[in-house]
Protein backbone atom coordinates (compact mmCIF):
# COMPACT_ATOMS: atom_id res chain seq x y z
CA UNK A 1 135.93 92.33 -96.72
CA UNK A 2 138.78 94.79 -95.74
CA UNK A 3 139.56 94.50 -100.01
CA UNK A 4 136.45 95.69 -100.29
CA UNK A 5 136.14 98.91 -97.91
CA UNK A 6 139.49 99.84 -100.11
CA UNK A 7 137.83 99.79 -103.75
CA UNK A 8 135.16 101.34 -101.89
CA UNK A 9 136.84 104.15 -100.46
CA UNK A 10 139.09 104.40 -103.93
CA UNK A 11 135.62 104.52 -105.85
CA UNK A 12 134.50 107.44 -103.73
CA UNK A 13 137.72 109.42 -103.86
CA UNK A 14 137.76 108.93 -107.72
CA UNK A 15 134.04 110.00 -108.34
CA UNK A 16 134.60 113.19 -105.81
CA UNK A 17 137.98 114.20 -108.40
CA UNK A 18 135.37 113.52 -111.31
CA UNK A 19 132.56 115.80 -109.69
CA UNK A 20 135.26 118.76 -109.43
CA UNK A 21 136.42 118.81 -112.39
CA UNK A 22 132.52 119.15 -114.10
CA UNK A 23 132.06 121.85 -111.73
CA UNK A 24 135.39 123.51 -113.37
CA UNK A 25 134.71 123.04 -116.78
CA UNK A 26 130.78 124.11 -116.47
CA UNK A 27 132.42 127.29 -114.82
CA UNK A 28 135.52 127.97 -117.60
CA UNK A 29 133.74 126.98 -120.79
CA UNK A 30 131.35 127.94 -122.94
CA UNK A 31 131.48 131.34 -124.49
CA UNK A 32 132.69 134.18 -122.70
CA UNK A 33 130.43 136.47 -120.23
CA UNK A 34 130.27 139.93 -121.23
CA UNK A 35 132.22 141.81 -118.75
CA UNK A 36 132.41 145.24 -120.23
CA UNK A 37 131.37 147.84 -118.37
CA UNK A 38 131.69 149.74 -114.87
CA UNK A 39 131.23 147.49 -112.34
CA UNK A 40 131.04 149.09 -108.41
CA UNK A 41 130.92 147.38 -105.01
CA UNK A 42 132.68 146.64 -101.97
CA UNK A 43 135.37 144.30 -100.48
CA UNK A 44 136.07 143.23 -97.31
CA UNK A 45 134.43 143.74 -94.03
CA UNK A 46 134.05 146.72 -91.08
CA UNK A 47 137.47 148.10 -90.59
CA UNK A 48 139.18 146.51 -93.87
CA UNK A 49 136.99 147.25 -96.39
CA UNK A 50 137.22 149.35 -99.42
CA UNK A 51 135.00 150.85 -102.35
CA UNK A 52 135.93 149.45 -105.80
CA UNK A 53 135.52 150.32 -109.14
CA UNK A 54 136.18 148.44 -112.29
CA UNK A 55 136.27 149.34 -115.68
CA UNK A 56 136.65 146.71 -118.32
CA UNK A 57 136.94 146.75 -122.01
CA UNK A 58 136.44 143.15 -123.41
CA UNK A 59 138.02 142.15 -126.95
CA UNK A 60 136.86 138.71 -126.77
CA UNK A 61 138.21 137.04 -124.32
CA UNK A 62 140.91 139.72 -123.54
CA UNK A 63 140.18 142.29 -120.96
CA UNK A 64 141.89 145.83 -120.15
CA UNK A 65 140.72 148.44 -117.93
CA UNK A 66 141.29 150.13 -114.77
CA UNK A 67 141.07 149.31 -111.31
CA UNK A 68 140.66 151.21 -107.99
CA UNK A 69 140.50 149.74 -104.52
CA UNK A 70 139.77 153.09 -102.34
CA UNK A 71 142.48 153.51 -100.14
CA UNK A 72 144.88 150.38 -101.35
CA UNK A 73 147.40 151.79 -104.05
CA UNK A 74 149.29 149.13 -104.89
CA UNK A 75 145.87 146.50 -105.71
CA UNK A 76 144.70 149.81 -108.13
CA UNK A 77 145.45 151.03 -111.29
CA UNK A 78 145.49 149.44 -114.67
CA UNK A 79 144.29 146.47 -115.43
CA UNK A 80 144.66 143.17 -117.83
CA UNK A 81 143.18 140.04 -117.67
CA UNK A 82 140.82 137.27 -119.52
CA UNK A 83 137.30 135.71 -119.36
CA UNK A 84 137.03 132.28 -119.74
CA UNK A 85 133.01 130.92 -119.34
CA UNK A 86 132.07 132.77 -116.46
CA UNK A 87 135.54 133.34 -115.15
CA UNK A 88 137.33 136.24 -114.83
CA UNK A 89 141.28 136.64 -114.42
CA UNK A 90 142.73 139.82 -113.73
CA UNK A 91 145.92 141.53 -112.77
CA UNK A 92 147.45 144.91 -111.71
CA UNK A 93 150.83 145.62 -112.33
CA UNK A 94 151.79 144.58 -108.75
CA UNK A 95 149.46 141.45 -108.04
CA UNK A 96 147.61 139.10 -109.69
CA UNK A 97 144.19 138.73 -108.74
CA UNK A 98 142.06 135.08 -107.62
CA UNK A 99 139.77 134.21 -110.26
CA UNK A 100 136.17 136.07 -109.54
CA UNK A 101 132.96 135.07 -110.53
CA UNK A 102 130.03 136.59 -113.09
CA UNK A 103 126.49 136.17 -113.13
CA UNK A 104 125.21 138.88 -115.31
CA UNK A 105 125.51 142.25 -113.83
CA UNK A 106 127.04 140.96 -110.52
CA UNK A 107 130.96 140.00 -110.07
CA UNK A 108 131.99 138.30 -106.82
CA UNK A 109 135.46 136.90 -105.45
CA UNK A 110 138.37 136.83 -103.27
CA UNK A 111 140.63 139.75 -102.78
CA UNK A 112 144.04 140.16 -100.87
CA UNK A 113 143.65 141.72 -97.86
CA UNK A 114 140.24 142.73 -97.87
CA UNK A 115 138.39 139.15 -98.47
CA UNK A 116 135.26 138.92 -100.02
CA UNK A 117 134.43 140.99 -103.00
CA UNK A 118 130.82 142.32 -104.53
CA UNK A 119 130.67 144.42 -107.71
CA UNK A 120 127.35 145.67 -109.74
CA UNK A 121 127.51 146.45 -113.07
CA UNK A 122 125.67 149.63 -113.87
CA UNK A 123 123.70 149.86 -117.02
C-alpha cells in the first residue's frame, strides 16, 4: 500500500512538471506578437507608481526602442530586447527586465520596484 501512495504521489509531481512546461511553450512559441508601437500605462500602486511609455521597433523577433518610467531614471532610457510567442524580453542599460506579457494591444508584467505593470498600445 505505502508503495503505492509513492508512485502515486511521483505520478502527480511528474504530470504537474508536464502541465508547466505546455503552459511555457503555448506562451514562447508560435510566431512572434507584433509589438511595435507606443504602448502607455502604469506600474505599481498609490505611492510607488509611475507613468510609462514604451516605444518599440520590432525586426522580427528583435526589439529596440525607448523606455521611460516617470520619475525612475535608472529603469528608463533605451531599450533592447526580443519577442518570443507572446513573450516579451527587454532590457535597459542598467537592468534587465521580467518577461511581460501581450495580448494584442495590451502588455502586462512585473517591474522592479513598482510591481505590477499595464501598458495600451495606441493605434
Amino acid at each position: 500500500m505505502r508503495a503505492m501512495l509513492v508512485l502515486l504521489g511521483l505520478f502527480c509531481i511528474v504530470a504537474l512538471g508536464c502541465a508547466t512546461t505546455t503552459e511555457e511553450k503555448t506562451l514562447t512559441s508560435g510566431p512572434p506578437a507584433d509589438v511595435a508601437g507606443t504602448w502607455t500605462g502604469q506600474a505599481g500602486s498609490g505611492t510607488s507608481s509611475a507613468a510609462v511609455t514604451l516605444t518599440l521597433d520590432q525586426k522580427g523577433t528583435d526589439l529596440t526602442g525607448d523606455i521611460s518610467f516617470g520619475g525612475f531614471r535608472h529603469m528608463s532610457g533605451p531599450v533592447t530586447g526580443t519577442v518570443t510567442g507572446s513573450s516579451v524580453k527587454l532590457a535597459v542599460a542598467t537592468m534587465t527586465f521580467e518577461e511581460w506579457q501581450v495580448n494584442q494591444d495590451t502588455m502586462t508584467g512585473f517591474t522592479p520596484y513598482l510591481g505590477y505593470m499595464r501598458l495600451r498600445r495606441s493605434r
